[in-house]
Protein backbone atom coordinates (compact mmCIF):
# COMPACT_ATOMS: atom_id res chain seq x y z
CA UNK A 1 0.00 0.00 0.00
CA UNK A 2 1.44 3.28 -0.60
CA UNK A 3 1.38 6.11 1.49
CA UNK A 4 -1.63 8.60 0.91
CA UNK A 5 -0.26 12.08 0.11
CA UNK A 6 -1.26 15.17 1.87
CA UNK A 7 -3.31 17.58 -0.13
CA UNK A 8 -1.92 21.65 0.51
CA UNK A 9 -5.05 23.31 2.08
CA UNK A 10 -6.06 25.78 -0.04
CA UNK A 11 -6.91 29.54 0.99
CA UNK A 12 -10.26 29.12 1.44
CA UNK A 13 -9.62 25.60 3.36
CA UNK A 14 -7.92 27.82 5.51
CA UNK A 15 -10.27 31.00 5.90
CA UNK A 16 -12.91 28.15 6.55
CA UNK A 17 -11.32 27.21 9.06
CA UNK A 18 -10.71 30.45 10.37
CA UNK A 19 -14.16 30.83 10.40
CA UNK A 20 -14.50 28.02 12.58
CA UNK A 21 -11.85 28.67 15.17
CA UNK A 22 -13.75 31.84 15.84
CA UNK A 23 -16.81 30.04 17.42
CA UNK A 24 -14.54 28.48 20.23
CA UNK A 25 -13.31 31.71 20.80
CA UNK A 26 -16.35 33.50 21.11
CA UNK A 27 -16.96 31.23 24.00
CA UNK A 28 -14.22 31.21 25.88
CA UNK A 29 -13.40 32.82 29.15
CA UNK A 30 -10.98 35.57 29.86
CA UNK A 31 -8.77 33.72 31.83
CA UNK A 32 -8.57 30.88 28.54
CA UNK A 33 -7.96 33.82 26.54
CA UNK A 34 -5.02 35.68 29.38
CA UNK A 35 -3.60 32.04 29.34
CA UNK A 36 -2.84 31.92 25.51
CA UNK A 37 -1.60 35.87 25.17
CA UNK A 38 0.99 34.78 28.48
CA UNK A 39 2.20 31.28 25.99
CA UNK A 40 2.51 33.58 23.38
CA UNK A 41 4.75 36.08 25.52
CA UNK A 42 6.77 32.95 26.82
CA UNK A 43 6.95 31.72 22.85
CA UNK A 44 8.30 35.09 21.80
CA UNK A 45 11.13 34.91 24.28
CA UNK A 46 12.32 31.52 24.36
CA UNK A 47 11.83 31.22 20.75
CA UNK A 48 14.03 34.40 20.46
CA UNK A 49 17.08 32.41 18.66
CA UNK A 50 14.92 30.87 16.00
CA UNK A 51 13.06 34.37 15.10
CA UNK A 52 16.07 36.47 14.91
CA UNK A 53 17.87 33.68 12.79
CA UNK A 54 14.45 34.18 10.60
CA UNK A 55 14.96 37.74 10.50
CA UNK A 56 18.61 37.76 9.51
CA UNK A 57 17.63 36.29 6.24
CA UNK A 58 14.56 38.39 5.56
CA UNK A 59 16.92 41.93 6.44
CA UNK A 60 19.92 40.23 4.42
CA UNK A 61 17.44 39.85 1.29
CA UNK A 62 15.87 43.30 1.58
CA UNK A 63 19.57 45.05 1.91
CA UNK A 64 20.38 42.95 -1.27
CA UNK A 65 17.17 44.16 -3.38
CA UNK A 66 17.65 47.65 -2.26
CA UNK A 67 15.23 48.42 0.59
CA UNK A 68 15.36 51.48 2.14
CA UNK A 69 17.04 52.20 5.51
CA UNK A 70 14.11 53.02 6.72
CA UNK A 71 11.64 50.10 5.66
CA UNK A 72 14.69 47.81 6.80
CA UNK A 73 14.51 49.20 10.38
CA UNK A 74 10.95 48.26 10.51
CA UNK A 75 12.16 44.97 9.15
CA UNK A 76 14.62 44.08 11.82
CA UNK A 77 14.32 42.49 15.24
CA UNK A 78 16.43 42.02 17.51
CA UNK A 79 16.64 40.73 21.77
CA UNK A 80 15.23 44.25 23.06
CA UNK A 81 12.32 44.74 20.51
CA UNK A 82 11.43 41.09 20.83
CA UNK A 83 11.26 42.14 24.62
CA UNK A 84 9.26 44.60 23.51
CA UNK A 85 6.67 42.50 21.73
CA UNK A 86 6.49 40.16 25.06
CA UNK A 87 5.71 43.00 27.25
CA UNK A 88 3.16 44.55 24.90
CA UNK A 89 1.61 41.12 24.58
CA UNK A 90 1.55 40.91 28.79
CA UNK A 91 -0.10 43.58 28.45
CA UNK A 92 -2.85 43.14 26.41
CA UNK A 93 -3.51 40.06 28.95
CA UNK A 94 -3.85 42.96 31.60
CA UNK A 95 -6.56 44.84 29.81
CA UNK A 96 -10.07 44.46 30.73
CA UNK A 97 -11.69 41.49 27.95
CA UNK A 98 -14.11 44.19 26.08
CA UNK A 99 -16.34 40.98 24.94
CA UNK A 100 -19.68 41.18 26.89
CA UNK A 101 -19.17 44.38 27.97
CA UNK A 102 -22.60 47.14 27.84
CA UNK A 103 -22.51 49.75 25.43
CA UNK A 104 -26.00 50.87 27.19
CA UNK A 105 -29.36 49.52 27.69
CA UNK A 106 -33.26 50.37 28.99
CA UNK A 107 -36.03 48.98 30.11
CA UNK A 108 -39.02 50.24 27.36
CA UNK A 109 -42.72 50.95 28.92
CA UNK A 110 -43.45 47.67 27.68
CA UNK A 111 -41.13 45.90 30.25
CA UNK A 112 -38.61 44.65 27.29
CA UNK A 113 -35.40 44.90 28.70
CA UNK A 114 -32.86 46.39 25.91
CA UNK A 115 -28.83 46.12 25.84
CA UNK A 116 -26.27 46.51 23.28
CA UNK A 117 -23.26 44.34 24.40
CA UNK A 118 -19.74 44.10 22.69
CA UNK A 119 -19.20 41.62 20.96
CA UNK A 120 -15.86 40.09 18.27
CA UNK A 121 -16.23 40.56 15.00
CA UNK A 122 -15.60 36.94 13.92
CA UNK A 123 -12.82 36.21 11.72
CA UNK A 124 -10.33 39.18 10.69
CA UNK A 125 -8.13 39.91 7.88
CA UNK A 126 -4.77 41.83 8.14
CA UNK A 127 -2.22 42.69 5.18
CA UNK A 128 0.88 44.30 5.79
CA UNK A 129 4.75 44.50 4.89
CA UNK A 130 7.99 44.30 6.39
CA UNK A 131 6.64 44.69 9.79
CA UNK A 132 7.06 41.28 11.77
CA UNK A 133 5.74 43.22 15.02
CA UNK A 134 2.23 43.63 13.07
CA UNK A 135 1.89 40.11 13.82
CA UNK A 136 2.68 39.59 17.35
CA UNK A 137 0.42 42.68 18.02
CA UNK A 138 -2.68 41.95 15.94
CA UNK A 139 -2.61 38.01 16.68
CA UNK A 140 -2.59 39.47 20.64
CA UNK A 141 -5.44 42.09 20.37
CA UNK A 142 -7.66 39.82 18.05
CA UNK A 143 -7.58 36.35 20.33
CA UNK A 144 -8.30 38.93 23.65
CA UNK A 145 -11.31 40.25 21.63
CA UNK A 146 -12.46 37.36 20.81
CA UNK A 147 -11.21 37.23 17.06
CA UNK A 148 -9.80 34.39 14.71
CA UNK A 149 -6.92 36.18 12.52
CA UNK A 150 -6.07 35.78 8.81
CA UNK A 151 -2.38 37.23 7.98
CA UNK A 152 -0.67 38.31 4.87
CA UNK A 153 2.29 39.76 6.39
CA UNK A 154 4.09 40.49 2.37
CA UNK A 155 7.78 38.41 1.17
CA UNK A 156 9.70 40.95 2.78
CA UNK A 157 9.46 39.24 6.48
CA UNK A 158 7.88 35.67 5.29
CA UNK A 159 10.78 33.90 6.91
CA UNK A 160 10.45 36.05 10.56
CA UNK A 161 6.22 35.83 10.02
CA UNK A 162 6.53 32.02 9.30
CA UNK A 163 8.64 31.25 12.70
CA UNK A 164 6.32 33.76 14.39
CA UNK A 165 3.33 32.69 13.74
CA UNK A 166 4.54 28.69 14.19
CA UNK A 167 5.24 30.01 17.78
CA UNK A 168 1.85 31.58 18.26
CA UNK A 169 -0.36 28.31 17.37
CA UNK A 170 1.91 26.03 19.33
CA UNK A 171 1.27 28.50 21.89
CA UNK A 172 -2.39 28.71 21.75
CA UNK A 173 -2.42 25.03 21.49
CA UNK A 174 -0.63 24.60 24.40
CA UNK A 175 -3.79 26.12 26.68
CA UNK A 176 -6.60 24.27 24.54
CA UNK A 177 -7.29 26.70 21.41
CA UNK A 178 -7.47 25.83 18.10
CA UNK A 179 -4.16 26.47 15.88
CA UNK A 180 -6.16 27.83 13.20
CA UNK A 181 -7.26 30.78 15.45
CA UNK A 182 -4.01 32.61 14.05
CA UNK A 183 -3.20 31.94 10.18
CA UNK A 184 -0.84 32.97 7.64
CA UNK A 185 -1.56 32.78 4.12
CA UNK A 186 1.91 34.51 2.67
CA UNK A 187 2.42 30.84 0.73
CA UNK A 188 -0.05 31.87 -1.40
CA UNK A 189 1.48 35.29 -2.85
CA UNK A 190 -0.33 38.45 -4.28
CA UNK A 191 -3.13 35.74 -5.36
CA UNK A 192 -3.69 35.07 -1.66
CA UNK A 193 -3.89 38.73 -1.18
CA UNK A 194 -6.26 39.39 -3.79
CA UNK A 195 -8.59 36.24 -2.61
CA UNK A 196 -8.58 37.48 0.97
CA UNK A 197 -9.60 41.05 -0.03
CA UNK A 198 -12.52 39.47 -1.71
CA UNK A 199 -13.34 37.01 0.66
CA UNK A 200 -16.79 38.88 2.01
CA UNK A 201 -18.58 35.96 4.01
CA UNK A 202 -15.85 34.38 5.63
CA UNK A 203 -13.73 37.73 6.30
CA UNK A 204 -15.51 40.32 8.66
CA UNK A 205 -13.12 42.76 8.48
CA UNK A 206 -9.80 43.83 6.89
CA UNK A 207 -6.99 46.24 8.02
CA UNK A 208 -4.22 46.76 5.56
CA UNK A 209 -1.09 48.32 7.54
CA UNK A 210 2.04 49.36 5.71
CA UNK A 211 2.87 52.20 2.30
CA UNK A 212 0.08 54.41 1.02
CA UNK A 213 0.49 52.59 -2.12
CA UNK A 214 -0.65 49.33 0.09
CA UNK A 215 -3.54 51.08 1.94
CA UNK A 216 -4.95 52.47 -1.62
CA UNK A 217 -4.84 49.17 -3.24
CA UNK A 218 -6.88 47.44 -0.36
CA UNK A 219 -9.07 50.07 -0.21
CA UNK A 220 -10.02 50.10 -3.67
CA UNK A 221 -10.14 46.83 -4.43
CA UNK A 222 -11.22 44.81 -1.59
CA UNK A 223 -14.73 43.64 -1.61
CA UNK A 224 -14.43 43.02 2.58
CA UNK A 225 -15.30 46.04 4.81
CA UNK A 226 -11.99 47.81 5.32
CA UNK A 227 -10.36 49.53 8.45
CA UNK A 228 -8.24 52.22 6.54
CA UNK A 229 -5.38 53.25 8.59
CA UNK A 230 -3.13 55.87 6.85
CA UNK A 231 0.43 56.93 5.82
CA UNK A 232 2.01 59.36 8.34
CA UNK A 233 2.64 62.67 7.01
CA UNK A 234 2.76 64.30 10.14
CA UNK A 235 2.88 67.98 10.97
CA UNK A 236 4.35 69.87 14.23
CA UNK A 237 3.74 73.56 13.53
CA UNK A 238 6.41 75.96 15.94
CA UNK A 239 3.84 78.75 16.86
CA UNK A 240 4.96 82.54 17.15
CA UNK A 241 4.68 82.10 21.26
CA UNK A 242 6.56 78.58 21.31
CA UNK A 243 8.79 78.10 23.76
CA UNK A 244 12.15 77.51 22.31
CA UNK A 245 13.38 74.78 24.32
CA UNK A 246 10.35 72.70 24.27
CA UNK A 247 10.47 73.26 20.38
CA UNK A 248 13.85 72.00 19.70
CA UNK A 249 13.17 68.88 22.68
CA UNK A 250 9.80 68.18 20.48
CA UNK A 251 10.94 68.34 16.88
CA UNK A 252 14.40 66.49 17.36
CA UNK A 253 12.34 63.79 19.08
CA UNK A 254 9.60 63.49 16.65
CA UNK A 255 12.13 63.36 14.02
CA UNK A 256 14.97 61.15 15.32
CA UNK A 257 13.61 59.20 17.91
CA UNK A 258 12.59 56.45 15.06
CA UNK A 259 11.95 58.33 11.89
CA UNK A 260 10.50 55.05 9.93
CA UNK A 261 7.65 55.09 11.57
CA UNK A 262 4.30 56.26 10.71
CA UNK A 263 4.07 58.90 13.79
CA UNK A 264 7.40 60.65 12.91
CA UNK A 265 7.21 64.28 12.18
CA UNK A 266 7.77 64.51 8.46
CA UNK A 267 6.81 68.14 7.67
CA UNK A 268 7.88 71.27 10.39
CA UNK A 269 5.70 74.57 9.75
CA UNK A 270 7.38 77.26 11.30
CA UNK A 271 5.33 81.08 12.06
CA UNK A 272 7.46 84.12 10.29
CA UNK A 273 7.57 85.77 13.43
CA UNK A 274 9.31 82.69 14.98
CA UNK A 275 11.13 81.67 12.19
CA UNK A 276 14.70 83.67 13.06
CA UNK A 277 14.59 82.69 16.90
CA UNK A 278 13.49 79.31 16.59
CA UNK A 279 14.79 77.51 13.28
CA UNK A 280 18.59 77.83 13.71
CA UNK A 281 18.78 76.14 17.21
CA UNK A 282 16.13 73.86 16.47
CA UNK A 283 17.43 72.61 12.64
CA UNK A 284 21.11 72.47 14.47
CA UNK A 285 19.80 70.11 16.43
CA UNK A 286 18.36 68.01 14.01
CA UNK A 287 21.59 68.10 11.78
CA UNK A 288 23.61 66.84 14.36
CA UNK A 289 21.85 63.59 14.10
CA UNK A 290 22.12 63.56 10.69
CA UNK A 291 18.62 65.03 9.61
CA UNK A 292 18.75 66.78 5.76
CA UNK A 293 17.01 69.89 5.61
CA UNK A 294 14.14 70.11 3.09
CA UNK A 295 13.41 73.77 2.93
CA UNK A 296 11.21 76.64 1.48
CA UNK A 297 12.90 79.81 -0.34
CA UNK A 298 11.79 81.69 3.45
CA UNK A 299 13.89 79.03 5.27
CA UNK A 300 17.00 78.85 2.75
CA UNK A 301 17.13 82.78 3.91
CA UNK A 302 17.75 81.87 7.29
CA UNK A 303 19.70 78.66 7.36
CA UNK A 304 22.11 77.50 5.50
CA UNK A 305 23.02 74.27 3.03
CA UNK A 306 19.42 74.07 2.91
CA UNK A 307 17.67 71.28 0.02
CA UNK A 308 15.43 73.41 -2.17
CA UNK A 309 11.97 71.99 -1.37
CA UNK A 310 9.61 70.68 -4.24
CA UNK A 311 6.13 70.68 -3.68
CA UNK A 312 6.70 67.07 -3.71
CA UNK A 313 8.19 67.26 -0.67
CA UNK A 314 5.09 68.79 1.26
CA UNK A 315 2.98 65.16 0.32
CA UNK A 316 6.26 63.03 1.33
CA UNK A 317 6.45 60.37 3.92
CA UNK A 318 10.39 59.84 3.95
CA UNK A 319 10.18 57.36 6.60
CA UNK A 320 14.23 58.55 7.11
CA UNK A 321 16.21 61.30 8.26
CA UNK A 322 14.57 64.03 5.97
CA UNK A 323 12.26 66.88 7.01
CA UNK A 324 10.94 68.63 5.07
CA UNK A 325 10.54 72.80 6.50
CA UNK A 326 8.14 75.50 5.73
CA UNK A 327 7.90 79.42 6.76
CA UNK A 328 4.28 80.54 7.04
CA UNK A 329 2.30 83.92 7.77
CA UNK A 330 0.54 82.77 10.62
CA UNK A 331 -1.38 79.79 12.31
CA UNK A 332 -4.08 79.96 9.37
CA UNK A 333 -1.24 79.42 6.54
CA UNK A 334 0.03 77.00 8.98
CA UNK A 335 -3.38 74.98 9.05
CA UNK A 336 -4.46 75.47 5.24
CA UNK A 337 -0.86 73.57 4.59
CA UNK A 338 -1.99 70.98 6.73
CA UNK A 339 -5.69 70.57 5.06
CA UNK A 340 -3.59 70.44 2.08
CA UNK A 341 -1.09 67.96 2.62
CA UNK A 342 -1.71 65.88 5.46
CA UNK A 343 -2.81 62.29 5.78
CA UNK A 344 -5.07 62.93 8.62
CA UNK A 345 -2.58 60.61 10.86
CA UNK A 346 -1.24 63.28 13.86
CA UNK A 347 -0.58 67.20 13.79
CA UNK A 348 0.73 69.13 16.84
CA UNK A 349 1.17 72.70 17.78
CA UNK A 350 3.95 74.02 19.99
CA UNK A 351 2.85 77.00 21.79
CA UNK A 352 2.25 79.16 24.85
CA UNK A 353 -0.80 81.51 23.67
CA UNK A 354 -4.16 79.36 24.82
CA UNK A 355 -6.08 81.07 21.87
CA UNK A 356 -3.79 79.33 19.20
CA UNK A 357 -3.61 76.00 20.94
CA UNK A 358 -7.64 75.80 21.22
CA UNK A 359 -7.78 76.90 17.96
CA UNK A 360 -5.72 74.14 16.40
CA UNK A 361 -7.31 71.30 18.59
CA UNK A 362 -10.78 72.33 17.20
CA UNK A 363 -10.14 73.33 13.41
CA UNK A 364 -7.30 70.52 12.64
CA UNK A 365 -8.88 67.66 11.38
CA UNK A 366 -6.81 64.53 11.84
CA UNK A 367 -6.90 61.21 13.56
CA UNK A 368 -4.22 62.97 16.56
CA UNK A 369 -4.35 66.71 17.47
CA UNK A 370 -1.97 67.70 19.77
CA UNK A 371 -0.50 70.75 21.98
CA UNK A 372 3.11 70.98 22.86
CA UNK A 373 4.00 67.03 22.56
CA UNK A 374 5.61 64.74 20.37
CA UNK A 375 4.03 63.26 17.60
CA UNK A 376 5.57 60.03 18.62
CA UNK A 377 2.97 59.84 21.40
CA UNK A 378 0.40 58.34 18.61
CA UNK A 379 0.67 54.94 19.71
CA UNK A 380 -1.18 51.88 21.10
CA UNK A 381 1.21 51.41 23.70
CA UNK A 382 1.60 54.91 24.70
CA UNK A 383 -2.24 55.43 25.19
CA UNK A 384 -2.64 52.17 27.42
CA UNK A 385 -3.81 49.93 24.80
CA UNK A 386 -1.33 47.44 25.12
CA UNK A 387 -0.79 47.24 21.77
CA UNK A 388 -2.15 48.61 18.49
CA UNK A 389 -3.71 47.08 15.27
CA UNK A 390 -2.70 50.57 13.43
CA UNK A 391 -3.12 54.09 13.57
CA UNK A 392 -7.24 54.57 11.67
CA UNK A 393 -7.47 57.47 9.89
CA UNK A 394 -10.46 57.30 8.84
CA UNK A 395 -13.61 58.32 10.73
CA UNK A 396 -16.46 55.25 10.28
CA UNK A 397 -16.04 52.63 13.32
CA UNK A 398 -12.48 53.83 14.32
CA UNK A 399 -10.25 56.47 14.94
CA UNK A 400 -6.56 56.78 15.77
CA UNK A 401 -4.59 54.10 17.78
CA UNK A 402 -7.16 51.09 17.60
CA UNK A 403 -6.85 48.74 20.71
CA UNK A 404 -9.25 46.18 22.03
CA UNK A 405 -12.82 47.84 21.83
CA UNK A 406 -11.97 48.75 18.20
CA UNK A 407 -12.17 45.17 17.20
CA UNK A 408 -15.38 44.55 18.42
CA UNK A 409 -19.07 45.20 17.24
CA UNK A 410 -21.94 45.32 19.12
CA UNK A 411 -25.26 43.28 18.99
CA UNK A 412 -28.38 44.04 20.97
CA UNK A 413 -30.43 41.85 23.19
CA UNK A 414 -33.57 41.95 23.98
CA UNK A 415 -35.11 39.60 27.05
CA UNK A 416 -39.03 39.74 27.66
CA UNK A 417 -41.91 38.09 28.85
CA UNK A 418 -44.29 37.34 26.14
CA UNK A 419 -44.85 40.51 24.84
CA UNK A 420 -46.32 41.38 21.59
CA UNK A 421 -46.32 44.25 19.04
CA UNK A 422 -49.76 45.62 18.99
């Protein structure tokens, strides 16, 4: 008798089975669900040798096809990130299970009793590129809402995703949970891409995470509903009143702290009647660590060895050590350039006058508005979250850093006692 050969499950073999993993889940209790984020914290750590092995091959192959600096720092992994990833993980396990909780509720003059209750929304999808974290954290926030997880995590980290997420399902396992509430479909290429964007009946929801390029094409072509979360050109606009050494703490951090990320500052918008106090301490600064100086004709006069800026430049997310500078009139220039250019992703204001700063919170309309902070603030992990699925820039469902409510619905239930519609 010869052996019987194993068929390859196909795509929809496996978002079946998605679909299926995410009835146990919806069922199980937070401490089932606590027990599989703390495996997958353990998993991370002790499987730390294998993963950055993974990752060596995946950062080796981008520097050889001519990835960016940038898009290869989001790429790599190494002991502390990985750290990183545990403790983000932990906690997630900490946060309060949103499943079950009330939205509201009444009692109608009928004696119906009425509440809307949170609730997971099943099975969801998530394409992204050369980000390896993307799948520790949305594998962590889906299973404590409640949610199976489809991934298509792009060729650029397919050996670090593939160790990853064998780590996660052995870990899931290990506390009773079906493997297949954590998938990968990268075997299957662009095709597998395509077929989970139109998967609409077995894929509740799909969040695309990566180049604006990447967002656009989900969002146009996918036939699932889509969480959009946007490219980061960011804004920090230097007020007349700001403070100048809050402004060069603020910008140098925004810029340098880790510029290939979606919350770095990528545009600075400087007030004429700032401009000659504030710009040569603060763009000093940011030189010294290497930051090229994009500039307007207004900023060329004030600094020198200044990069003529294009009006390319003003729509540009380097994701490197470029930023891209700007003289204007006043705070209204200074807005009108953001409503221009921005991706709706996070804007702040540095400033002491109250008027301005109220003024920019309320007429600025992006996913982030702040006063006097860094930009880098516009994270998961930073607002308490845990974790984040992405930065949402649009405004249906969900809006900036999207944690554990934001991947839940809601669903209503109604108890009575025999009544009737008359």
């Amino acid at each position: 008798m010869t052996e019987q050969s194993v068929v390859a499950p196909t795509i929809t073999d496996k978002l079946v089975a998605s679909r299926e993993a995410s009835r146990h889940l919806a069922t199980a209790t937070a401490q089932v669900k606590n027990a599989a984020l703390e495996a997958i914290a353990a998993a991370v750590l002790s499987g730390a040798e294998r993963i950055l092995a993974a990752n060596e091959l995946d950062v080796a192959n981008g520097r050889e096809s001519g990835m960016s600096e940038g898009l290869q720092d989001r790429l790599r992994l190494t002991d502390a990130r990985l750290q990183g990833l545990a403790d983000a993980v932990r906690d997630v396990a900490a946060l309060v299970d949103p499943v079950g909780q009330v939205v509201r509720g009444s009692t109608l003059p009928n004696g119906i009793h009425l509440t809307q209750v949170r609730v997971p929304f099943g099975v969801v999808g998530a394409i992204y590129e050369a980000r390896p974290n993307v799948t520790i954290d949305i594998a962590s926030l889906a299973l404590k809402s409640g949610n199976a997880v489809v991934l298509r995590g792009g060729s650029a980290a397919q050996n670090s995703n593939g160790v990853l997420v064998e780590l996660i399902q052995e870990a899931i396992v290990s506390v009773g949970l079906p493997a297949e509430l954590v998938q990968t479909i990268d075997e299957f290429g662009r095709e597998g891409a395509k077929d989970l964007m139109r998967a609409r009946g077995l894929v509740d929801v799909l969040i695309p995470r990566g180049s604006a390029s990447l967002i656009q094409t989900v969002v146009t072509e996918a036939k699932v509903p889509v969480i959009e979360t946007g490219a980061g050109v960011v804004h920090v606009f230097l007020d007349a009143s700001a403070d100048l050494d809050t402004a060069v703490a603020i910008v140098h951090n925004a810029k340098t702290h880790r510029p290939s990320v979606c919350n770095a500052l990528e545009t600075l918008l400087v007030h004429a009647d700032s401009a000659e106090r504030l710009l040569p301490p603060v763009l000093a600064r940011l030189r010294d660590s290497g930051v090229t100086i994009h500039g307007d004709e207004r900023t060329a006069a004030i600094v020198a060895d200044v990069v003529p800026a294009t009006e390319d430049d003003w729509a540009t997310e380097y994701m490197s050590l470029d930023l891209a500078v700007r003289v204007v009139d006043d705070i209204d220039a200074a807005m009108d350039h953001i409503r221009r250019y921005s991706t709706h992703h996070t804007e702040s204001i540095i400033t002491q006058d109250l008027t301005s700063s109220e003024r920019f919170l309320a007429e600025v309309d992006s996913a982030v508005v702040m006063v006097n902070a860094s930009t880098r603030f516009t994270d998961g992990g930073e607002f308490g979250f845990g974790a984040e699925v992405g930065i949402s820039t649009q405004k249906l469902h969900a809006r900036g850093p999207m944690g554990l409510p934001e991947l839940t619905s809601t669903k209503w239930i109604v108890r009575g006692s025999g009544q009737v519609r008359s």
